[in-house]
PDB file of N, CA and C in Angstrom:
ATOM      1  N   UNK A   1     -23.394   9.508   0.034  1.00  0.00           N
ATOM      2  CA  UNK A   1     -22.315   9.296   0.984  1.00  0.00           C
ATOM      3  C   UNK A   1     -21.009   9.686   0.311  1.00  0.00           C
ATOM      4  N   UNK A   2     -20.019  10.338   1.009  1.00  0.00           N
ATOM      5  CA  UNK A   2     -18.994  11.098   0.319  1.00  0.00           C
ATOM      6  C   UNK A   2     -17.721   9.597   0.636  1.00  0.00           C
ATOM      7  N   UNK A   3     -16.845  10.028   0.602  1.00  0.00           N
ATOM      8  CA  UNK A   3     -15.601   8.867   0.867  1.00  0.00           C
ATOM      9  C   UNK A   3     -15.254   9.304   2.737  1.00  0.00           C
ATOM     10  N   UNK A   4     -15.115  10.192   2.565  1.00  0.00           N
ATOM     11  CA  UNK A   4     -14.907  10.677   3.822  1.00  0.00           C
ATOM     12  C   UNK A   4     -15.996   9.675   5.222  1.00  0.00           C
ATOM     13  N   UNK A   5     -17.550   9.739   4.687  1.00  0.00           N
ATOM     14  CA  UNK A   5     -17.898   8.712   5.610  1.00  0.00           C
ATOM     15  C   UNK A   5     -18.140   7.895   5.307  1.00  0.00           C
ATOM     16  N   UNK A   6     -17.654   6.947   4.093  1.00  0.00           N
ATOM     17  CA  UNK A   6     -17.565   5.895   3.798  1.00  0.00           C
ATOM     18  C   UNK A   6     -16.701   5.243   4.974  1.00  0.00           C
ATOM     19  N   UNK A   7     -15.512   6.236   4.900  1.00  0.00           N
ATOM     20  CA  UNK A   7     -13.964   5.316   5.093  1.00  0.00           C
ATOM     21  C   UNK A   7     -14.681   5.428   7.174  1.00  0.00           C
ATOM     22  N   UNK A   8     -15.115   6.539   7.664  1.00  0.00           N
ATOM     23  CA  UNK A   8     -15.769   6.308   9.227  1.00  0.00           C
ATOM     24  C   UNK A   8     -16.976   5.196   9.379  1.00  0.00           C
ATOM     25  N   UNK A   9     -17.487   4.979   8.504  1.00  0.00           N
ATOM     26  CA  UNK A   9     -18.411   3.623   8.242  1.00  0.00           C
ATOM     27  C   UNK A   9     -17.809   2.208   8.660  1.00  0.00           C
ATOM     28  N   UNK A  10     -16.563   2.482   7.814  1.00  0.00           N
ATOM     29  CA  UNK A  10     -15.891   0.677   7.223  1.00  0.00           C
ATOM     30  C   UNK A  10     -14.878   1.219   8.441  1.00  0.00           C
ATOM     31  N   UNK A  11     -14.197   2.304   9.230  1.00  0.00           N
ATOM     32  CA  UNK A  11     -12.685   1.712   9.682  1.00  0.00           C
ATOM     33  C   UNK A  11     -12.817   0.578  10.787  1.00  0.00           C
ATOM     34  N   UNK A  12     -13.747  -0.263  11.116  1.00  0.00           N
ATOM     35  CA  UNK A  12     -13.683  -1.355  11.784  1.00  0.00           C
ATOM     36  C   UNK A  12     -13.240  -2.402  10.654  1.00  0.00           C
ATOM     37  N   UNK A  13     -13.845  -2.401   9.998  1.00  0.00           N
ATOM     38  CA  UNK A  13     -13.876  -3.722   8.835  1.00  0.00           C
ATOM     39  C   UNK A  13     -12.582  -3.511   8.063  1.00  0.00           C
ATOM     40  N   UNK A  14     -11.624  -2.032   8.066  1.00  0.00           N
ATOM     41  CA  UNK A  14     -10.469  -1.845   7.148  1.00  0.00           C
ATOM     42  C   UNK A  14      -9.044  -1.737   7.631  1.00  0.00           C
ATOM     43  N   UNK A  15      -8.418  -2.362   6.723  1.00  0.00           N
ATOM     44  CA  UNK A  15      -6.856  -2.110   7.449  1.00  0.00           C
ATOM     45  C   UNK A  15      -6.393  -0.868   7.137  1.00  0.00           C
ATOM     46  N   UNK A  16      -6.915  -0.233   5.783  1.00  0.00           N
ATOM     47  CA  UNK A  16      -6.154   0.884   5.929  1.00  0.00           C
ATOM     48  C   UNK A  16      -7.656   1.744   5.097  1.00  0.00           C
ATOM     49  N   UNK A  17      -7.291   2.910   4.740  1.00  0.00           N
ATOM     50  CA  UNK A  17      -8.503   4.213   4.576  1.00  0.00           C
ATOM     51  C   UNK A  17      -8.775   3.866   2.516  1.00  0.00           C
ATOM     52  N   UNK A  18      -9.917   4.060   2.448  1.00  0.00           N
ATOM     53  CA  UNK A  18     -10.017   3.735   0.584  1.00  0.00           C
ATOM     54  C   UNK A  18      -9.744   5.198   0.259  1.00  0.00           C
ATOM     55  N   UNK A  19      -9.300   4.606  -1.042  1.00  0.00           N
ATOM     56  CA  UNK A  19      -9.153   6.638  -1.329  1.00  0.00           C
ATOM     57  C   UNK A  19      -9.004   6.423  -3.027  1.00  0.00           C
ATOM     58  N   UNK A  20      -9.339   7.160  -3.597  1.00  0.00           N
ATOM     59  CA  UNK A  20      -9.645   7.556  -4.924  1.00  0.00           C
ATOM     60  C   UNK A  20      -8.331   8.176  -5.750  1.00  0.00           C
ATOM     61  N   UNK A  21      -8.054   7.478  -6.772  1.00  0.00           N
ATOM     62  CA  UNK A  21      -7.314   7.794  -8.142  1.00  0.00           C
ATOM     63  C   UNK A  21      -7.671   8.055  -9.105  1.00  0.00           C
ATOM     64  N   UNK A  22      -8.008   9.157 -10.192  1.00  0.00           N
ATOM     65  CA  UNK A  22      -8.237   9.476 -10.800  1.00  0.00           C
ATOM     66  C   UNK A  22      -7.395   9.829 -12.088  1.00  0.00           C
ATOM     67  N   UNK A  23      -7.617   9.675 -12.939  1.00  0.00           N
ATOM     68  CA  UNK A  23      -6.386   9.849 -14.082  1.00  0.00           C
ATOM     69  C   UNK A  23      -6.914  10.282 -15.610  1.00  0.00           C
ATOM     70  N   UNK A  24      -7.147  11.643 -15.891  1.00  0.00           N
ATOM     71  CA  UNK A  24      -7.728  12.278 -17.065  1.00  0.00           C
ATOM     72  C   UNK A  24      -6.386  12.616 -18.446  1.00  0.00           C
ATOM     73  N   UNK A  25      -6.669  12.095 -19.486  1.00  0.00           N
ATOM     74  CA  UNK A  25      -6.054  12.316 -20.293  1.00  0.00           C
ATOM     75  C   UNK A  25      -6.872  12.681 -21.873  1.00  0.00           C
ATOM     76  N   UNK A  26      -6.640  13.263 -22.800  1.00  0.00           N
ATOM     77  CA  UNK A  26      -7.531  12.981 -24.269  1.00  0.00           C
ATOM     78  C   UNK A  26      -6.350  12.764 -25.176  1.00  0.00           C
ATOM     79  N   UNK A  27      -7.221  12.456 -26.125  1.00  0.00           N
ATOM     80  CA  UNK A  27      -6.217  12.101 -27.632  1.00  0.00           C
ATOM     81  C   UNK A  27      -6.814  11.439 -28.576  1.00  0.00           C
ATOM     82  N   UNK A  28      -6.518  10.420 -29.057  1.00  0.00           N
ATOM     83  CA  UNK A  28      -6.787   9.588 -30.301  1.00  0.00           C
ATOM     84  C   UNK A  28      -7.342   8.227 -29.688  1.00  0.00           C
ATOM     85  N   UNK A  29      -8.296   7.487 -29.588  1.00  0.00           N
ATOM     86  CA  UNK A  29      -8.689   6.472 -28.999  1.00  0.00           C
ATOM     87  C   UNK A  29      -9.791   5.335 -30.369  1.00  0.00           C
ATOM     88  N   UNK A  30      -9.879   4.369 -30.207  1.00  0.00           N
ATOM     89  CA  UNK A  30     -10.439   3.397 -30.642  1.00  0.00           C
ATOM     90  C   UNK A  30     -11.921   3.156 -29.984  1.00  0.00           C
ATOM     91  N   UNK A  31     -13.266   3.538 -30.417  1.00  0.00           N
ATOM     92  CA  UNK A  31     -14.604   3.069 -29.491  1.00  0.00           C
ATOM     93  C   UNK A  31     -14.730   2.303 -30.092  1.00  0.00           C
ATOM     94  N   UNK A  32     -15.598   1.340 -29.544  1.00  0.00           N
ATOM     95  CA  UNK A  32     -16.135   0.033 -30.407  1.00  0.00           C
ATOM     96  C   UNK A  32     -17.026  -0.588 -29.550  1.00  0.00           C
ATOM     97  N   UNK A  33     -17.946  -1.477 -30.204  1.00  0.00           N
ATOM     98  CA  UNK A  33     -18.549  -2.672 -28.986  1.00  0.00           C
ATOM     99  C   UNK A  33     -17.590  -3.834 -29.095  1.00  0.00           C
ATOM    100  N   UNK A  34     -17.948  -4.196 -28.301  1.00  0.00           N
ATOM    101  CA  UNK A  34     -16.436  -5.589 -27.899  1.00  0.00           C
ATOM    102  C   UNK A  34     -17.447  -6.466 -26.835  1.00  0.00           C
ATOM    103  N   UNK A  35     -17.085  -7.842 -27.616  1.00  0.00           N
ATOM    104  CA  UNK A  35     -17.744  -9.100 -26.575  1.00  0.00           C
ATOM    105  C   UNK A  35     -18.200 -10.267 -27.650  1.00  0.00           C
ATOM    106  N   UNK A  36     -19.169 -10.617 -27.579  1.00  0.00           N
ATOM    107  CA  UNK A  36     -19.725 -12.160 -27.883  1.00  0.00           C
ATOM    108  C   UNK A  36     -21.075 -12.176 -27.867  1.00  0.00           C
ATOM    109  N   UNK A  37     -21.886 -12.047 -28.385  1.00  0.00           N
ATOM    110  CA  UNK A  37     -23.350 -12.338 -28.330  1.00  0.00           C
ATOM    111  C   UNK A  37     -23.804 -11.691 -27.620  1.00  0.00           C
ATOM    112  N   UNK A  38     -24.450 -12.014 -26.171  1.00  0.00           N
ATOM    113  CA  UNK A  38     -25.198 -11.066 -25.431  1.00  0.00           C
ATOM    114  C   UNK A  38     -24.260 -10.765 -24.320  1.00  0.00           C
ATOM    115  N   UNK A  39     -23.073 -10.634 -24.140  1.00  0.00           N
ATOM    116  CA  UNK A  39     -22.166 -10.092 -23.336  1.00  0.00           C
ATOM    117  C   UNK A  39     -21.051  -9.941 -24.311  1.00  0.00           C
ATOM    118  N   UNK A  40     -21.989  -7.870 -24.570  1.00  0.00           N
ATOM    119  CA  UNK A  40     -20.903  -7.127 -25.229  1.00  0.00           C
ATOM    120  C   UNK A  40     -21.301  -5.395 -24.524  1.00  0.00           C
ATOM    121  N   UNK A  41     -20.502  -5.033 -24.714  1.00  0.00           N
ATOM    122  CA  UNK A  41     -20.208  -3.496 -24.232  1.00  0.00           C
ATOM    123  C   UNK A  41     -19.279  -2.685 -24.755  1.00  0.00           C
ATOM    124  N   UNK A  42     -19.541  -1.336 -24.876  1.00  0.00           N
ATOM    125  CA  UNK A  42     -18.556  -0.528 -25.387  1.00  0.00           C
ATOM    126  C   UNK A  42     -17.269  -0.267 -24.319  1.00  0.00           C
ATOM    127  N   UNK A  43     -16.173  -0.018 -25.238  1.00  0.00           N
ATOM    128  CA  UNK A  43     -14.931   0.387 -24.878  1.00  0.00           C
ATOM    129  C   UNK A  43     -14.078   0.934 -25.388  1.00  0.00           C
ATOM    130  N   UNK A  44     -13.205   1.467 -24.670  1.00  0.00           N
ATOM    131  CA  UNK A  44     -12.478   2.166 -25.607  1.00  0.00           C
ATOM    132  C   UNK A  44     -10.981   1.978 -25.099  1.00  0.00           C
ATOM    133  N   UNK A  45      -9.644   1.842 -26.473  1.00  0.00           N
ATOM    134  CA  UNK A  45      -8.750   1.310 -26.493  1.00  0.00           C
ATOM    135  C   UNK A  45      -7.316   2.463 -27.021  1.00  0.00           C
ATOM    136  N   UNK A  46      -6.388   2.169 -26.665  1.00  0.00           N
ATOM    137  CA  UNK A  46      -5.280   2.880 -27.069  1.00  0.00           C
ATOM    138  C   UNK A  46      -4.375   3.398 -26.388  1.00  0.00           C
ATOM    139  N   UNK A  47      -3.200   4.069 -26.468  1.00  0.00           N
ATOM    140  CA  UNK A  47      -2.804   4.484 -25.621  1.00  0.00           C
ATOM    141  C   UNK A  47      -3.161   5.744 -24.864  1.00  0.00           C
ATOM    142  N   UNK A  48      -3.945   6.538 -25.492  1.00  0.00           N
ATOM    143  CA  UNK A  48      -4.920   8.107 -24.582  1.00  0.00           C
ATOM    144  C   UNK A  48      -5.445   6.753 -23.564  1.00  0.00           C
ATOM    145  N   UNK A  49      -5.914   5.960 -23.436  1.00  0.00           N
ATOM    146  CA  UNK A  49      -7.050   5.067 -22.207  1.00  0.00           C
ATOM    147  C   UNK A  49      -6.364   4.624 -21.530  1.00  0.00           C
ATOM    148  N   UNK A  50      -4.975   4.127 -22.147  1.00  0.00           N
ATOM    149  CA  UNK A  50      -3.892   3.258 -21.347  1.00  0.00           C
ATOM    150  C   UNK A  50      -3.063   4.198 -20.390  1.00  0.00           C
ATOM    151  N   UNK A  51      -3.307   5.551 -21.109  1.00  0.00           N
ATOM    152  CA  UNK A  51      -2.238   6.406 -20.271  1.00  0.00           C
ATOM    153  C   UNK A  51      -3.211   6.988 -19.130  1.00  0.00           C
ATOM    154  N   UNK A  52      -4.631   7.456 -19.205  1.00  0.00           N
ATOM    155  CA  UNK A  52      -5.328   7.497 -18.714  1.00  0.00           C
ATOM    156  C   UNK A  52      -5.748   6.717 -17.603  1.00  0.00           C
ATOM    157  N   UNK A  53      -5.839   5.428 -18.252  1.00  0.00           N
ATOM    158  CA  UNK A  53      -5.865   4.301 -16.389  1.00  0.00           C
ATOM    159  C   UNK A  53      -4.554   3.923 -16.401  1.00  0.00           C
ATOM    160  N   UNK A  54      -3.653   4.286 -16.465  1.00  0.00           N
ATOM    161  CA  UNK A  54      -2.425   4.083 -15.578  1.00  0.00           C
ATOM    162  C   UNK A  54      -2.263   4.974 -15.112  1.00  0.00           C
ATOM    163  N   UNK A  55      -2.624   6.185 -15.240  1.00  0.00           N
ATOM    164  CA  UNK A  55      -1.897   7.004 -14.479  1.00  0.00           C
ATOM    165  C   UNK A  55      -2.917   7.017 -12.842  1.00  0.00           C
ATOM    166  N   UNK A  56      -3.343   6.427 -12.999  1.00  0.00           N
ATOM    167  CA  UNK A  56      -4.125   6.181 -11.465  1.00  0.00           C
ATOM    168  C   UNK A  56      -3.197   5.818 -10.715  1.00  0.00           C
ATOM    169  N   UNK A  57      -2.103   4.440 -11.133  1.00  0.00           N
ATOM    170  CA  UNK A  57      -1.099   3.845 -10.557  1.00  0.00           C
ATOM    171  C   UNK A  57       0.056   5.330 -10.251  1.00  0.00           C
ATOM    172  N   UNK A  58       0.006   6.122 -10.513  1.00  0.00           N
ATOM    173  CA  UNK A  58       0.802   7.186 -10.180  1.00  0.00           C
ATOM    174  C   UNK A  58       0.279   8.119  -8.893  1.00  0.00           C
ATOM    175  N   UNK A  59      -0.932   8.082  -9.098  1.00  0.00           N
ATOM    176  CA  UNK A  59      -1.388   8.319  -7.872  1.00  0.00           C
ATOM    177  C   UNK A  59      -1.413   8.274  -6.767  1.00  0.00           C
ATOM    178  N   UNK A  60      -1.323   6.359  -6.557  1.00  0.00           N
ATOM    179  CA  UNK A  60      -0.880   6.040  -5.452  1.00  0.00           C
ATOM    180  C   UNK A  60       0.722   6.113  -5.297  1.00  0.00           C
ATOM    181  N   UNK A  61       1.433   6.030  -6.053  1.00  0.00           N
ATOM    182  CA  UNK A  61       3.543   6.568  -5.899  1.00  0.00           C
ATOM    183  C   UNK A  61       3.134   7.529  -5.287  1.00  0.00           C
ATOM    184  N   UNK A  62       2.586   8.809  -5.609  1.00  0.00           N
ATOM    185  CA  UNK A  62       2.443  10.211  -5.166  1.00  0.00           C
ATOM    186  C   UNK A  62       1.957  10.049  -4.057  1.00  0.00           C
ATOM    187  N   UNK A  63       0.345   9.677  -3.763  1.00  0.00           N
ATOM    188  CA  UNK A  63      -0.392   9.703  -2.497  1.00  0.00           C
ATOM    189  C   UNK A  63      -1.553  10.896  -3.236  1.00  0.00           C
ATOM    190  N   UNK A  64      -1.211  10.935  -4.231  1.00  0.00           N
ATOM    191  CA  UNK A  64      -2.187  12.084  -4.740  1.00  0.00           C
ATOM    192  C   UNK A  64      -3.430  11.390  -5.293  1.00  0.00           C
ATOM    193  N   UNK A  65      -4.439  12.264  -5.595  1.00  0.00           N
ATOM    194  CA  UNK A  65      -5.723  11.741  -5.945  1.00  0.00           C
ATOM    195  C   UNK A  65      -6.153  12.241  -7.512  1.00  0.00           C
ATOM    196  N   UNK A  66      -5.987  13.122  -8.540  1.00  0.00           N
ATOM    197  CA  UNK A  66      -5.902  13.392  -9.333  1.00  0.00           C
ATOM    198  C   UNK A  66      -4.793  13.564 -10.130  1.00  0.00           C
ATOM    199  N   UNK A  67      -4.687  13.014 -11.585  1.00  0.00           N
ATOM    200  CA  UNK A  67      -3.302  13.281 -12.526  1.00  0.00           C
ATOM    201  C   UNK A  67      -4.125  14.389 -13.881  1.00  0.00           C
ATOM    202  N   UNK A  68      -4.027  14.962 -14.500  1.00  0.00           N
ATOM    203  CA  UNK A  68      -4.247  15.738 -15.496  1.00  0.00           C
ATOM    204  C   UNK A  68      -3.560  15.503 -16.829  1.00  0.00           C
ATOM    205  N   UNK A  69      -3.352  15.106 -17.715  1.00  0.00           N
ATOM    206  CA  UNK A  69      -2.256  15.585 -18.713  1.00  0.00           C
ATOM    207  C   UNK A  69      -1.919  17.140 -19.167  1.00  0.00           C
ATOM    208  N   UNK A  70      -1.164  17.384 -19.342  1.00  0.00           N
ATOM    209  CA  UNK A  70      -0.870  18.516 -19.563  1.00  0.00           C
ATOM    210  C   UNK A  70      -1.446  18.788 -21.246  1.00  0.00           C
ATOM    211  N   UNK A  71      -1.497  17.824 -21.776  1.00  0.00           N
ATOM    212  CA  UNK A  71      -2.772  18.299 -22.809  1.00  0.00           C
ATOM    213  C   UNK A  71      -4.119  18.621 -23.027  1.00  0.00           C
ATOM    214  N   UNK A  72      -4.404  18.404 -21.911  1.00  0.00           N
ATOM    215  CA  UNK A  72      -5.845  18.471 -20.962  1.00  0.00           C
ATOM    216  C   UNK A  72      -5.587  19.785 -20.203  1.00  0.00           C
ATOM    217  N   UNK A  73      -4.617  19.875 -19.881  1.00  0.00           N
ATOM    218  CA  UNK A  73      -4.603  21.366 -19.146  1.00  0.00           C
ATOM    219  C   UNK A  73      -4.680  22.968 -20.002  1.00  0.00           C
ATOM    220  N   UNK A  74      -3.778  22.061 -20.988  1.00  0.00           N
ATOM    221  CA  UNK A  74      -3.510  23.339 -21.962  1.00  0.00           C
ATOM    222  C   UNK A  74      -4.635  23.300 -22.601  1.00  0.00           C
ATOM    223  N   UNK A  75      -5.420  22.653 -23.371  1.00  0.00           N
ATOM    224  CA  UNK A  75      -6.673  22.672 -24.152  1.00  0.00           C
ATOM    225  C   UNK A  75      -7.531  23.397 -22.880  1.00  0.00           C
ATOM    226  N   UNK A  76      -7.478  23.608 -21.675  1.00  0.00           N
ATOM    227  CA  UNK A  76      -8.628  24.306 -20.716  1.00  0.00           C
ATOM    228  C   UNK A  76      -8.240  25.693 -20.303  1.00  0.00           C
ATOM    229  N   UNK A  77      -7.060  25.810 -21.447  1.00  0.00           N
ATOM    230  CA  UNK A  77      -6.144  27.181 -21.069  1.00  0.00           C
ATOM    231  C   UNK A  77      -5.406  26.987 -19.669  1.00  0.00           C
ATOM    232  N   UNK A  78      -4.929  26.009 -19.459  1.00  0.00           N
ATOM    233  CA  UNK A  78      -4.118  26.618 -17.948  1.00  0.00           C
ATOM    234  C   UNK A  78      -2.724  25.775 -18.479  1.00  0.00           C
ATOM    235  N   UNK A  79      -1.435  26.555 -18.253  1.00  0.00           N
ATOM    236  CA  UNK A  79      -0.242  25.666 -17.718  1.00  0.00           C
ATOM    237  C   UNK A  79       0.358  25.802 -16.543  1.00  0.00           C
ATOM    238  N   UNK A  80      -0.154  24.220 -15.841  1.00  0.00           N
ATOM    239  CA  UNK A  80       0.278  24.441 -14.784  1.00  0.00           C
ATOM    240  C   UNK A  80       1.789  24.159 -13.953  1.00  0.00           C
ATOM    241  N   UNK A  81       2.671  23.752 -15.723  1.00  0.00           N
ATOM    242  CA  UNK A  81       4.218  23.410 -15.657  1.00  0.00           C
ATOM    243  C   UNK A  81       4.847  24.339 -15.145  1.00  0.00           C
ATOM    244  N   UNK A  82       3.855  25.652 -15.725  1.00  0.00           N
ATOM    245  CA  UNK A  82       4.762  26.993 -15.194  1.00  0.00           C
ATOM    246  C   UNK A  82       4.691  27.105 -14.080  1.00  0.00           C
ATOM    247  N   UNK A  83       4.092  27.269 -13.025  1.00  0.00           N
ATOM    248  CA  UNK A  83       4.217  27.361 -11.871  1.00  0.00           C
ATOM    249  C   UNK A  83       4.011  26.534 -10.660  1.00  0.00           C
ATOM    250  N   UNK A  84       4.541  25.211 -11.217  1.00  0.00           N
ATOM    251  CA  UNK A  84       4.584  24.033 -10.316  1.00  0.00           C
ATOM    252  C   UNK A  84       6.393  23.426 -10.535  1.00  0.00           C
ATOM    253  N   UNK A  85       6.739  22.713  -9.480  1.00  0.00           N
ATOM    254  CA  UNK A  85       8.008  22.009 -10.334  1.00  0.00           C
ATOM    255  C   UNK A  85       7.937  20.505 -10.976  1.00  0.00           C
ATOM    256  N   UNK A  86       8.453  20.568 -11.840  1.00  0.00           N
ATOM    257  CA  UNK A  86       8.096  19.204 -12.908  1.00  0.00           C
ATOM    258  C   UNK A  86       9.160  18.372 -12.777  1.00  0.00           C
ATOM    259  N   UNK A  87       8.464  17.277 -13.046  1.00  0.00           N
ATOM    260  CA  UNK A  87       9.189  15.990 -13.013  1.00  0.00           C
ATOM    261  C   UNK A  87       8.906  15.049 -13.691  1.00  0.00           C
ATOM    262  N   UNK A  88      10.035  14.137 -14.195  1.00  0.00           N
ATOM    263  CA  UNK A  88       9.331  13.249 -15.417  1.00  0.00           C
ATOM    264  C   UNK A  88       8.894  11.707 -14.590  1.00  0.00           C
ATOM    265  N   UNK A  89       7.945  11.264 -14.930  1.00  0.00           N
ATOM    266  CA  UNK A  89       7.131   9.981 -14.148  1.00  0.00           C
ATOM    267  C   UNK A  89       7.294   8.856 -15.619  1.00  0.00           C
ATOM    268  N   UNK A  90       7.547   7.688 -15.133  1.00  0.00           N
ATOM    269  CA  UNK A  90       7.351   6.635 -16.160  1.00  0.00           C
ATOM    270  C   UNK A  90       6.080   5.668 -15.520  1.00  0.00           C
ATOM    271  N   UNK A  91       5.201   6.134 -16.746  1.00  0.00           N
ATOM    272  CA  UNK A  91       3.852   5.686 -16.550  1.00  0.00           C
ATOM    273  C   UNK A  91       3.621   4.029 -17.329  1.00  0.00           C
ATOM    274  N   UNK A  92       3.331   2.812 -16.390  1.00  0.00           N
ATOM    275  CA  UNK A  92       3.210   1.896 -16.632  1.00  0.00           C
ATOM    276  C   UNK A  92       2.884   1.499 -18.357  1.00  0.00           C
ATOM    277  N   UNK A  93       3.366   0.910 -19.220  1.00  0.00           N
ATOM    278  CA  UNK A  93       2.674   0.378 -20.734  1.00  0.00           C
ATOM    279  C   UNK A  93       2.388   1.419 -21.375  1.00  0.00           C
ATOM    280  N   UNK A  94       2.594   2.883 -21.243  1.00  0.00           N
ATOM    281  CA  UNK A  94       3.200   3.741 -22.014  1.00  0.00           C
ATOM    282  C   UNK A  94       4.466   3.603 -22.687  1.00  0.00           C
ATOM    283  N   UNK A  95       4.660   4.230 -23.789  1.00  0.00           N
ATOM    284  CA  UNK A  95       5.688   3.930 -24.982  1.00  0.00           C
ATOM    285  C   UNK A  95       6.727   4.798 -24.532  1.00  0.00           C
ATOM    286  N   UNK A  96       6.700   6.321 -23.564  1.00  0.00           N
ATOM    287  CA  UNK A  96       7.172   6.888 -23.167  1.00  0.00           C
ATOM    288  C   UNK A  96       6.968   7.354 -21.904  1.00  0.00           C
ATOM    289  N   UNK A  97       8.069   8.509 -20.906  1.00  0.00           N
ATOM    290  CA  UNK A  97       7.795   8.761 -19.778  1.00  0.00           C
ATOM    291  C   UNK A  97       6.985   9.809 -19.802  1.00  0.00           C
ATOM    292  N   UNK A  98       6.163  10.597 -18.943  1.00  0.00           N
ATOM    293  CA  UNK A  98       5.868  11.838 -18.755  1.00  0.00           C
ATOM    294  C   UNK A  98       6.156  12.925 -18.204  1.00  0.00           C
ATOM    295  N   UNK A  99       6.107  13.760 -18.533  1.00  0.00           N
ATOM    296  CA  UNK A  99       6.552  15.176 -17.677  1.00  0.00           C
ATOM    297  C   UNK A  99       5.433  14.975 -16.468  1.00  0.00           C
ATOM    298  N   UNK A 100       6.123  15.640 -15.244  1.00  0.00           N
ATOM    299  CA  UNK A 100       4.667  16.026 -14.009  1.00  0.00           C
ATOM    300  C   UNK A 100       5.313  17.253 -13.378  1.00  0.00           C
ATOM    301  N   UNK A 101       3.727  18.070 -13.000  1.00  0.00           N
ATOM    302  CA  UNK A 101       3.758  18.958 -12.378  1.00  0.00           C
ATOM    303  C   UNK A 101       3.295  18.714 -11.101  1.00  0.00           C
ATOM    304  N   UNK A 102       3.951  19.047 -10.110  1.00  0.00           N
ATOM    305  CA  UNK A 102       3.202  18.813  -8.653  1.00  0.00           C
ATOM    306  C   UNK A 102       2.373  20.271  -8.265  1.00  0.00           C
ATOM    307  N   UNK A 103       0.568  19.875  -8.412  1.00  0.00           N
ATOM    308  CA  UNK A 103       0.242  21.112  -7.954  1.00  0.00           C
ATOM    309  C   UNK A 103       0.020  21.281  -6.477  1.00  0.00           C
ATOM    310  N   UNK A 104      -0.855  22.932  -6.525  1.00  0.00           N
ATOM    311  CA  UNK A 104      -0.519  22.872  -4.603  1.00  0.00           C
ATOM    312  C   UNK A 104      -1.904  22.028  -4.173  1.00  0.00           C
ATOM    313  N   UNK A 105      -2.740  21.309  -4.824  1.00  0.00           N
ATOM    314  CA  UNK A 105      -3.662  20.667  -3.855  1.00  0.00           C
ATOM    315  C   UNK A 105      -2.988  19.147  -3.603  1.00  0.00           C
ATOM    316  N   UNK A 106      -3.318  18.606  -2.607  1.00  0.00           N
ATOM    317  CA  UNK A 106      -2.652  17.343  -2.271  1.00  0.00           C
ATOM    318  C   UNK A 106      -2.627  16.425  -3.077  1.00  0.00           C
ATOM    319  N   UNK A 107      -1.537  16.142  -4.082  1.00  0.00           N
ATOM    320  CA  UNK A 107      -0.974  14.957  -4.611  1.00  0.00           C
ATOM    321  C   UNK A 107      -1.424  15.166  -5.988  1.00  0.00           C
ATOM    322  N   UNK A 108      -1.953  16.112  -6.438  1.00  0.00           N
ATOM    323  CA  UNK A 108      -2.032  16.567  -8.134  1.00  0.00           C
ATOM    324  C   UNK A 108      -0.925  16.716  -8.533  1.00  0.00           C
ATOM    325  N   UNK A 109      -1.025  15.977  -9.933  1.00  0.00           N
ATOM    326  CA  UNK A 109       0.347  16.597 -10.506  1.00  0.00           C
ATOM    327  C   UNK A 109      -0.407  16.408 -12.127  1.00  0.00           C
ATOM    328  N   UNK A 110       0.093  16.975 -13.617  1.00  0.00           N
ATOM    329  CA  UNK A 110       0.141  17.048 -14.442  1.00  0.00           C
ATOM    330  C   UNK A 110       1.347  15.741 -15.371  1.00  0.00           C
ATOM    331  N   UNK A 111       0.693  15.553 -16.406  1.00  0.00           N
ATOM    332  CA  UNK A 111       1.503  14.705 -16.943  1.00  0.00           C
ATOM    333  C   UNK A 111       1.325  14.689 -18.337  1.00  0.00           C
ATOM    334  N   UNK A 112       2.027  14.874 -19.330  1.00  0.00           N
ATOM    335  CA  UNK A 112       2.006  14.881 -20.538  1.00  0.00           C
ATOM    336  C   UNK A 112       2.871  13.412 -21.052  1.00  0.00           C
TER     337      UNK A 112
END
């Protein structure tokens, strides 16, 4: 089932439509198992994860459904600063703001 008929499934049961945030970043991160005896699981910590699930919360400011970092872009060979217009976003419990690119699919933007 895609989201699309998820959200024609539930719009009796919903006030408003579910919709997906996504937020890709890489860098330097902490793995580990983390927990207590028999409730433990891996995770991973730092600010690449922090900037990574926050930038979901940017998603919804935008209305967009994907964020990229622009270090993620450039490591896949693309910049998409160049031919988008940028803007700097202050991303929640980040130490700093980010640059964003607004691309042309609905509500992408780039963020370093």
């Amino acid at each position: 089932m895609n989201l699309r008929s998820l959200n024609e499934s539930l719009e009796n049961d919903l006030s408003e439509l579910l919709r997906i945030g996504i937020g890709i970043h890489g860098g330097t991160a902490m793995v580990g198992e983390l927990g207590y005896r028999t409730t433990r699981g891996l995770t991973a910590v730092g600010d690449t994860v922090n900037s990574a699930s926050r930038s979901e919360g940017v998603t919804k400011e935008f209305g967009g459904r994907l964020i990229v970092s622009t270090m993620v872009a450039e490591a896949a060979g693309t910049d998409l600063s160049a031919a988008f217009p940028v803007e700097t976003v202050a991303v929640k419990a980040v130490k700093k703001s980010c640059r964003c690119a607004r691309c042309p699919m609905p509500g992408i933007l780039t963020l370093s």
